[in-house]
Protein backbone atom coordinates (compact mmCIF):
# COMPACT_ATOMS: atom_id res chain seq x y z
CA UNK A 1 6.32 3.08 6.27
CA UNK A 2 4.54 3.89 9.35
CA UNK A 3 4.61 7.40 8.53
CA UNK A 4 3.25 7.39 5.60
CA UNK A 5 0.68 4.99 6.89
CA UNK A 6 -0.69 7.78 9.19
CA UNK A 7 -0.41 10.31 6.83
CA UNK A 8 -3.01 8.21 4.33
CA UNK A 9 -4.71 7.43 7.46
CA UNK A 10 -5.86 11.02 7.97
CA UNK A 11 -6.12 11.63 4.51
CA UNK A 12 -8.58 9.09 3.90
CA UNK A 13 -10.67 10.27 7.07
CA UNK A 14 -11.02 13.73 6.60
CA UNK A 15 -14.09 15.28 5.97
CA UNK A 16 -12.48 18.39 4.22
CA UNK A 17 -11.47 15.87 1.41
CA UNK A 18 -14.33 15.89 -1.47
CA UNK A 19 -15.19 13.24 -3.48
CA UNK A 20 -15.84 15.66 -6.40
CA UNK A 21 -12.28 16.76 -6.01
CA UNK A 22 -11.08 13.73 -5.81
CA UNK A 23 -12.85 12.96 -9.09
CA UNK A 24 -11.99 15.63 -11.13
CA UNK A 25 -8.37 14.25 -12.65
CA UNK A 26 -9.98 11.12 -13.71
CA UNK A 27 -12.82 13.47 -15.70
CA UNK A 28 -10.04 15.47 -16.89
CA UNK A 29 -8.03 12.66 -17.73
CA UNK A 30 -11.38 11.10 -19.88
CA UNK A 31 -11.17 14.18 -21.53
CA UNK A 32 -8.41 14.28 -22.90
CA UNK A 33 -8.17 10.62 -24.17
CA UNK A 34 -11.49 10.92 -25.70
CA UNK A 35 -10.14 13.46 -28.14
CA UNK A 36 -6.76 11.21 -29.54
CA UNK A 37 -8.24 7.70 -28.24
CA UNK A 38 -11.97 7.38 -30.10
CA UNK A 39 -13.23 8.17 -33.29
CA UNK A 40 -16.84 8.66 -33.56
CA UNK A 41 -18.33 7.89 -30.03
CA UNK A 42 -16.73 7.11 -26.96
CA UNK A 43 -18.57 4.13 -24.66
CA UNK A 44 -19.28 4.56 -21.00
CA UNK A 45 -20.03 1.70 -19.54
CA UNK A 46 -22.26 1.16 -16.16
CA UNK A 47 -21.63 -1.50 -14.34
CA UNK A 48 -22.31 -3.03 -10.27
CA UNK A 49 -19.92 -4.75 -8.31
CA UNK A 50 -20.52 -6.16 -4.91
CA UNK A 51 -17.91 -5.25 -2.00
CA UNK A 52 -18.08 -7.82 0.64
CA UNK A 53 -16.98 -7.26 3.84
CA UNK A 54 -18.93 -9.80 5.96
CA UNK A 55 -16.03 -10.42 8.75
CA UNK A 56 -14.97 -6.41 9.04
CA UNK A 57 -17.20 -5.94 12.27
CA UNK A 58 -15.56 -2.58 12.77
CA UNK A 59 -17.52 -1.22 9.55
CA UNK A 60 -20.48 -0.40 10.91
CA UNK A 61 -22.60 0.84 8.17
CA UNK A 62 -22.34 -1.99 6.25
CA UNK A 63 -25.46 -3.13 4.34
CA UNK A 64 -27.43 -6.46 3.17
CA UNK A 65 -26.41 -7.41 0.11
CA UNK A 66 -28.27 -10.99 -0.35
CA UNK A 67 -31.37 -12.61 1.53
CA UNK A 68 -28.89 -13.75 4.82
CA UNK A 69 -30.50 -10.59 6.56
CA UNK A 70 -26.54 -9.82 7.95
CA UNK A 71 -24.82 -6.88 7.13
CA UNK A 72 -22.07 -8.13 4.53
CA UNK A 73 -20.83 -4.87 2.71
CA UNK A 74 -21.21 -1.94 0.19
CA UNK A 75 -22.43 -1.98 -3.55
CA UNK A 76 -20.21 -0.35 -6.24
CA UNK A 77 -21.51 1.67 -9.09
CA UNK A 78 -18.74 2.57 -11.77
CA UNK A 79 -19.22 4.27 -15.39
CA UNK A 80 -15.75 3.69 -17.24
CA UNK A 81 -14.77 5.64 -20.49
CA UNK A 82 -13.60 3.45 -22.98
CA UNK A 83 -12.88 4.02 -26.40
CA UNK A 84 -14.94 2.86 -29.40
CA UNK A 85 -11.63 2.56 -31.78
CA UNK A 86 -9.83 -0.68 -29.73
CA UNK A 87 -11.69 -0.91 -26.25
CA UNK A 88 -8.96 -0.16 -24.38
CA UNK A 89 -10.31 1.51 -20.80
CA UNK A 90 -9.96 5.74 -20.50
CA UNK A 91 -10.42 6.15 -16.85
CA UNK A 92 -13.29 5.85 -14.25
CA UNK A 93 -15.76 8.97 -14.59
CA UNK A 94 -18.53 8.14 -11.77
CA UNK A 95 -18.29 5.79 -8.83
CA UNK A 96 -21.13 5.55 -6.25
CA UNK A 97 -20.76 3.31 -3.38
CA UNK A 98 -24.15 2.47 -1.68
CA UNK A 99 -23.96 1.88 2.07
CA UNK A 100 -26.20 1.52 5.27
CA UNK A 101 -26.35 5.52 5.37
CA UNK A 102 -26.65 5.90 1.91
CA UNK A 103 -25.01 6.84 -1.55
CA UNK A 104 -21.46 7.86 -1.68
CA UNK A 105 -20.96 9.61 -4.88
CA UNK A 106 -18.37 11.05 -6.81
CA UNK A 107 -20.77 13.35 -8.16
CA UNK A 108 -21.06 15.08 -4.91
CA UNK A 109 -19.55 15.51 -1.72
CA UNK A 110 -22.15 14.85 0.68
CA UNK A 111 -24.19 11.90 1.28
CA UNK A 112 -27.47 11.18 -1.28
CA UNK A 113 -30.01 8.42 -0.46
CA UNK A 114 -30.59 5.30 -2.13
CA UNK A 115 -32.72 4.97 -5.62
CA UNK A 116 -33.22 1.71 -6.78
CA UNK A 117 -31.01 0.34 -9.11
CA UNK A 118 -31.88 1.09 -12.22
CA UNK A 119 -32.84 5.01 -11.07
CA UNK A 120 -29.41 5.47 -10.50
CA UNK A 121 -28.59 5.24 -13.97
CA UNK A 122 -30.30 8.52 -15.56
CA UNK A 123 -28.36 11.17 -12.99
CA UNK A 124 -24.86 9.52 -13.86
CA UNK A 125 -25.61 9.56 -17.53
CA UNK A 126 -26.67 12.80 -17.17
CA UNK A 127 -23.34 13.75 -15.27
CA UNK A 128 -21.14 12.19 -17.87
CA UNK A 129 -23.19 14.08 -20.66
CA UNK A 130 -22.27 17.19 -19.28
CA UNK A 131 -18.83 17.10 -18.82
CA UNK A 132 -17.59 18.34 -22.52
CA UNK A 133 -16.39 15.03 -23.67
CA UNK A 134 -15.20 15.67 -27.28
CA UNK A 135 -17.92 13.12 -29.03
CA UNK A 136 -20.85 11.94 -28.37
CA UNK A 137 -21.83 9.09 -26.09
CA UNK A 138 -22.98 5.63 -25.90
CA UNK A 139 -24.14 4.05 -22.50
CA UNK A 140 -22.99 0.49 -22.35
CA UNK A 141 -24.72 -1.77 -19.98
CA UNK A 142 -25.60 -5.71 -19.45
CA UNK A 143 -28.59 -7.19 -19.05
CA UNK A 144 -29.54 -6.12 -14.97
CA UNK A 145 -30.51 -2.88 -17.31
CA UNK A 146 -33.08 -4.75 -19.44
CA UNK A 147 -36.12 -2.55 -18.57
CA UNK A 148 -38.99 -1.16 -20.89
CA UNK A 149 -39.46 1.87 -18.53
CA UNK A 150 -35.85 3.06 -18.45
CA UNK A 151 -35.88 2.36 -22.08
CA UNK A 152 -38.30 4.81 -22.91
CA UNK A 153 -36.86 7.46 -20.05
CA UNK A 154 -33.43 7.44 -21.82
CA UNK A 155 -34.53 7.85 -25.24
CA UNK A 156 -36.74 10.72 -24.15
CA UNK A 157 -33.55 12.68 -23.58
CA UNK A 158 -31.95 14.24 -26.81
CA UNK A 159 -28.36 12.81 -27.87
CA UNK A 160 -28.55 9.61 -25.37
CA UNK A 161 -27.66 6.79 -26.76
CA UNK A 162 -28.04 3.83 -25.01
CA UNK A 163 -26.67 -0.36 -26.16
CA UNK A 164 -28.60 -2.62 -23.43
CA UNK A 165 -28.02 -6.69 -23.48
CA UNK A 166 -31.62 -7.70 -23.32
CA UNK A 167 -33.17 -11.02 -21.57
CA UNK A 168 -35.34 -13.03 -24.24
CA UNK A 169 -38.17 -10.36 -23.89
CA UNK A 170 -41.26 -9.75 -26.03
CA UNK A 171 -40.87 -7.43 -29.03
CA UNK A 172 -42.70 -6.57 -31.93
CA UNK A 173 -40.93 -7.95 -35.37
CA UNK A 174 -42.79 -8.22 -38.51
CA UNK A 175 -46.16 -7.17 -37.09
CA UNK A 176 -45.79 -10.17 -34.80
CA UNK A 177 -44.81 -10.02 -31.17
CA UNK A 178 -42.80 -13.28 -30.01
CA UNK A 179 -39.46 -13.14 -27.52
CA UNK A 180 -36.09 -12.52 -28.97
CA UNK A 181 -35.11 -16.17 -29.31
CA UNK A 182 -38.20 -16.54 -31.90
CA UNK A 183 -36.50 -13.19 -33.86
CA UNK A 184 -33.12 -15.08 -33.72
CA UNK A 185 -34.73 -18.12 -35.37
CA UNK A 186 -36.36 -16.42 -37.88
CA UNK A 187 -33.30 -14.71 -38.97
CA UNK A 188 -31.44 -17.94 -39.00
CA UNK A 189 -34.08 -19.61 -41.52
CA UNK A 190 -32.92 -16.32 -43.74
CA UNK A 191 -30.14 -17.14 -43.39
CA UNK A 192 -29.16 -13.43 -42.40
CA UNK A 193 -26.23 -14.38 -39.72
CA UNK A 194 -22.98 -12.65 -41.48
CA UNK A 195 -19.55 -14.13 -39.76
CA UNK A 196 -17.72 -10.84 -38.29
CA UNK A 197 -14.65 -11.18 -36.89
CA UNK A 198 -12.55 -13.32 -35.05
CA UNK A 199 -12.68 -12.50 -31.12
CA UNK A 200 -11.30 -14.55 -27.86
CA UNK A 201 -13.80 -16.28 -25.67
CA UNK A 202 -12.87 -17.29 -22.33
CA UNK A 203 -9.41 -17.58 -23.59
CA UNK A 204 -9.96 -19.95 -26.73
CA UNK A 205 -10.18 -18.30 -30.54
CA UNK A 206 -13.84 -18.15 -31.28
CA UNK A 207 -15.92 -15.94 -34.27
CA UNK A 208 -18.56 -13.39 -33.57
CA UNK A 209 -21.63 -14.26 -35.95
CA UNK A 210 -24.27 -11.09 -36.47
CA UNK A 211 -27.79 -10.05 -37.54
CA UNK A 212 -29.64 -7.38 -37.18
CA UNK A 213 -33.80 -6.85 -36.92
CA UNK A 214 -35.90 -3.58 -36.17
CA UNK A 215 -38.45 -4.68 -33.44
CA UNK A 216 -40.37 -2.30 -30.80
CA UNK A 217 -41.07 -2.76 -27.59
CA UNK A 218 -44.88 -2.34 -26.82
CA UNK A 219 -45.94 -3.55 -23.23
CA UNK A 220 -45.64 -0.98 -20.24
CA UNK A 221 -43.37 -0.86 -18.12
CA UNK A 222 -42.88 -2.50 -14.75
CA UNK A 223 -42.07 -1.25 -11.25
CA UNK A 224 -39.86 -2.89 -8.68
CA UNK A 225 -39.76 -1.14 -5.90
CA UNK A 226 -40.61 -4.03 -3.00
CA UNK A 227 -39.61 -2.03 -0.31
CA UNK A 228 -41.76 0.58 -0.80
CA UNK A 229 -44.48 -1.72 -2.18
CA UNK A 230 -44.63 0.08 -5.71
CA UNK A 231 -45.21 -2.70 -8.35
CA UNK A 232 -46.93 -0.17 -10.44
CA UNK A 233 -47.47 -0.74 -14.41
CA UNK A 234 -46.03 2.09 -16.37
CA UNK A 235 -47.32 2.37 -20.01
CA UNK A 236 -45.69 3.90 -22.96
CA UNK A 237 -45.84 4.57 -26.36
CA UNK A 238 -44.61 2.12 -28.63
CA UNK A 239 -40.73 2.44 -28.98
CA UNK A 240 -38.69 1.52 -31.88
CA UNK A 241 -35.28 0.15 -31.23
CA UNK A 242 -32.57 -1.86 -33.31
CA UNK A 243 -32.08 -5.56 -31.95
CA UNK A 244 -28.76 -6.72 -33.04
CA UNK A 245 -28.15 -10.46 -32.25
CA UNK A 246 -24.60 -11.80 -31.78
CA UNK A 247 -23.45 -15.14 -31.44
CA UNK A 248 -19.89 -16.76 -30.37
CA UNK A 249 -18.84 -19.71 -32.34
CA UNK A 250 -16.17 -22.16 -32.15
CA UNK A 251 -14.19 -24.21 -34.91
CA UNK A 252 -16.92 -26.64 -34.89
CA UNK A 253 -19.83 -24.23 -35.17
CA UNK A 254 -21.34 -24.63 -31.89
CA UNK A 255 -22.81 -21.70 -29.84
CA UNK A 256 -20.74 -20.71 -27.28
CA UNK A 257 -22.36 -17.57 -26.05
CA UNK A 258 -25.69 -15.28 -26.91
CA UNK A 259 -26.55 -11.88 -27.19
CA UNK A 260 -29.77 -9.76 -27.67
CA UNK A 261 -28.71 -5.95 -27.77
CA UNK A 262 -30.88 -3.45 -27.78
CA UNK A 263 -29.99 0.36 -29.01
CA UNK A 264 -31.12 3.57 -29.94
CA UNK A 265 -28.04 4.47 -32.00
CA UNK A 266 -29.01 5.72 -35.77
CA UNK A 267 -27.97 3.15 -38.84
CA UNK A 268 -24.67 4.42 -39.58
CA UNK A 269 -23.28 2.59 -36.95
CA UNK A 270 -23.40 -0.81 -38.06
CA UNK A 271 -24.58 -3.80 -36.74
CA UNK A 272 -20.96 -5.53 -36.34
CA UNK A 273 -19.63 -2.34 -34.49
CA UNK A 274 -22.20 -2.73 -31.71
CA UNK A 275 -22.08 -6.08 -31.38
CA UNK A 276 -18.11 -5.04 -30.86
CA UNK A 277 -18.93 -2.17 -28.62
CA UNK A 278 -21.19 -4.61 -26.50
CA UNK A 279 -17.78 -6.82 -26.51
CA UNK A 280 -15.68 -4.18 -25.26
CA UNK A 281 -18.41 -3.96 -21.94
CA UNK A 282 -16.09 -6.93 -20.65
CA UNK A 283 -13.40 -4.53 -19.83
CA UNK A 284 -14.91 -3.07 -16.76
CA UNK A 285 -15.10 -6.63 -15.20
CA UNK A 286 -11.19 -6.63 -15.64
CA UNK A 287 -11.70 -2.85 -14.06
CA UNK A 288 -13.25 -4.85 -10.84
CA UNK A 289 -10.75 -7.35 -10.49
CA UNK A 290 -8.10 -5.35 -10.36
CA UNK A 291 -9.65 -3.71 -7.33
CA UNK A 292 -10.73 -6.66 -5.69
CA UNK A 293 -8.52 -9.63 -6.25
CA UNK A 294 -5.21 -8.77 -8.53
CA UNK A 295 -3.58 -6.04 -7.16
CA UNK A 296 -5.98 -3.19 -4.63
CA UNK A 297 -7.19 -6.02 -3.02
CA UNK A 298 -10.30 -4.28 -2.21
CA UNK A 299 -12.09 -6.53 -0.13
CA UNK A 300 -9.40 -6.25 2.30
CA UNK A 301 -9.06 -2.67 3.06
CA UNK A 302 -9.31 -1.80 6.94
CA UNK A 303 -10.80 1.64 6.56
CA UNK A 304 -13.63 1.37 8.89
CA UNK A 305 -16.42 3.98 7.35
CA UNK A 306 -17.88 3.88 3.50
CA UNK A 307 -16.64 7.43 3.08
CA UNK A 308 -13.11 6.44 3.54
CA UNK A 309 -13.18 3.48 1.29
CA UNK A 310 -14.54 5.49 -1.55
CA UNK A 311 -11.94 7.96 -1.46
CA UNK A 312 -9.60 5.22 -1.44
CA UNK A 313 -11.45 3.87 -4.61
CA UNK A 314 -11.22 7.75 -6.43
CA UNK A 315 -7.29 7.63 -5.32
CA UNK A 316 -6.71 3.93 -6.31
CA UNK A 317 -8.46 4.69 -9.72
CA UNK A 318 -5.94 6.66 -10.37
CA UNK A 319 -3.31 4.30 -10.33
C-alpha cells in the first residue's frame, strides 16, 4: 500500500503529466458510445460544482468561493456526454478547475486565466464540437446560463444547439412581451398542457405535463463583470427561440416542480423530447456526488496544489 501510495504520489505531481493526455481516453471513450448509445443527438451537459476545502491550509492557491473573503477552495467546470436515447451518462469530455492561479483545463496543459462564468462556456462547446462525435450536439445547461447575450453568441455559431432552463424572464409571445409565468398562464387558459410521461421526482412517481410557445427575446444583453467594473448593455437583434414549459405533477395534480426551457433546436425535435433531454441534465449532479460524497470523496483529497487534484479528477473519471 505504501508503495503504491508514492508511486500515485509522483504521478499526480509531475509536471510531465498533461491534462490533455490525461483527457484523451475519456474523448475517445465519448466517441465511441455516441455512435451505438444515441440516436439523433447526443447531450453535453455543462455544469459547476463547488470544491471546498476551507480547513486544507496546505493548499495554498485556494480561492474565495462566497462573500467570507477566506480562501475556501476550487470551482469545477464539467461537460458530460450523455445520450439522448435513455440518459444514461457517456463519460466526462471537459473539466476545468478554477483556482487562485487560474484555470486548470483539460483542454490544455498549461495554465489559462479566469473568464467569467458564463465566457467559459463558448471555448468548451467549441472543444466538444470539434472532436468528431458521430451526431450532432445539444448543450444542456440550468438556469446560472440564463443570459440574452450568450444566447445570441451561441446561436451565431452554425450547428450549436443550445436547451437553457430560463428564470421567469421577459419574452415576446403573441406580439406582447410579459415574463414566462404570464406565457405559462396563457397556455393553461388553452388548455394546451399535454400529459407526457410518467417520470420520478425526488423519489416519488410523478407526470411530466408539456407545452410549447415560440417567443423572442428582444432586450440587450447585460454585462456582469464587477470586478472589472463592466456592467455594459449589449444589444442584439431580436432572437427567435422555442420556449417549452414543463411541469411535474403528482397524483393529486399539484405542481411539484417548473420549467422554462429555452432552445434553438429546429421542430422535429419535439416538445416532450426536450423537456426529457432537460430531465436527463440531473445526471451530472449524480456525476458530482459520486466525486464528492459517495465514493472519490473529493473534498477530502490531500493533494496540496490544483494541478494535482485535477489530474486526480481526469484519472478518477475514469473509473
Amino acid at each position: 500500500a505504501m508503495a503504491a501510495t508514492q508511486a500515485a504520489w509522483r504521478f499526480l505531481n509531475n509536471d510531465n503529466v498533461g491534462l490533455r493526455a490525461l483527457a484523451s481516453p475519456l474523448i475517445e471513450a465519448g466517441r465511441e458510445e455516441v455512435a451505438t448509445a444515441c440516436d439523433r443527438y447526443a447531450l453535453v451537459v455543462h455544469d459547476w460544482s463547488l470544491l471546498r476545502y476551507a480547513e486544507h491550509a496546505r493548499k495554498r492557491d485556494r480561492m474565495m468561493l462566497s462573500s467570507k473573503r477566506v480562501p475556501e477552495g476550487s470551482k469545477l467546470l464539467t461537460a458530460l456526454l450523455v445520450s439522448d436515447r435513455h440518459g444514461v451518462p457517456l463519460a466526462p469530455i471537459a473539466m476545468s478547475l478554477r483556482a487562485n492561479d487560474g484555470v486548470h483545463c483539460s483542454r490544455f496543459d498549461e495554465v489559462c486565466p479566469a473568464e467569467s462564468t458564463l465566457d467559459e462556456l463558448d471555448p468548451v462547446m467549441t472543444f466538444a464540437e470539434q472532436q468528431g462525435f458521430l451526431l450532432p450536439l445539444v448543450h444542456v445547461i440550468d438556469a446560472e446560463a440564463d443570459s440574452v447575450a450568450h444566447y445570441r453568441q451561441w446561436n451565431e455559431q452554425p450547428g450549436r444547439y443550445f436547451l437553457v432552463r430560463a428564470d421567469d424572464r421577459l419574452v415576446e409571445h403573441t406580439v406582447n412581451e410579459m415574463r414566462c409565468s404570464a406565457v405559462r398562464d396563457h397556455l393553461h387558459r388553452q388548455e394546451a398542457f399535454r400529459n407526457i410521461r410518467e417520470i420520478e421526482h425526488q423519489g416519488q412517481k410523478a407526470w411530466q405535463w408539456v407545452a410549447e410557445a415560440p417567443v423572442r427575446l428582444l432586450r440587450p444583453g447585460q454585462r456582469n463583470r464587477p470586478g472589472r467594473g463592466d456592467r455594459r448593455r449589449i444589444p442584439g437583434a431580436p432572437l427567435a427561440l422555442r420556449l417549452v414549459i414543463a411541469e411535474v405533477h403528482d397524483a393529486a395534480g399539484e405542481v411539484l416542480a417548473s420549467w422554462y426551457l429555452l432552445s434553438n433546436l429546429p421542430e422535429e425535435v419535439d416538445a416532450a423530447t426536450l423537456a426529457l433531454w432537460y430531465y436527463y441534465r440531473w445526471n451530472i449532479e449524480s456525476y458530482f456526488k459520486l466525486l464528492k460524497s459517495a465514493g472519490m470523496n473529493l473534498e477530502d483529497w490531500r493533494q496540496e496544489s490544483a494541478s494535482a487534484i485535477a489530474r486526480r479528477l481526469l484519472v478518477a473519471s475514469m473509473a
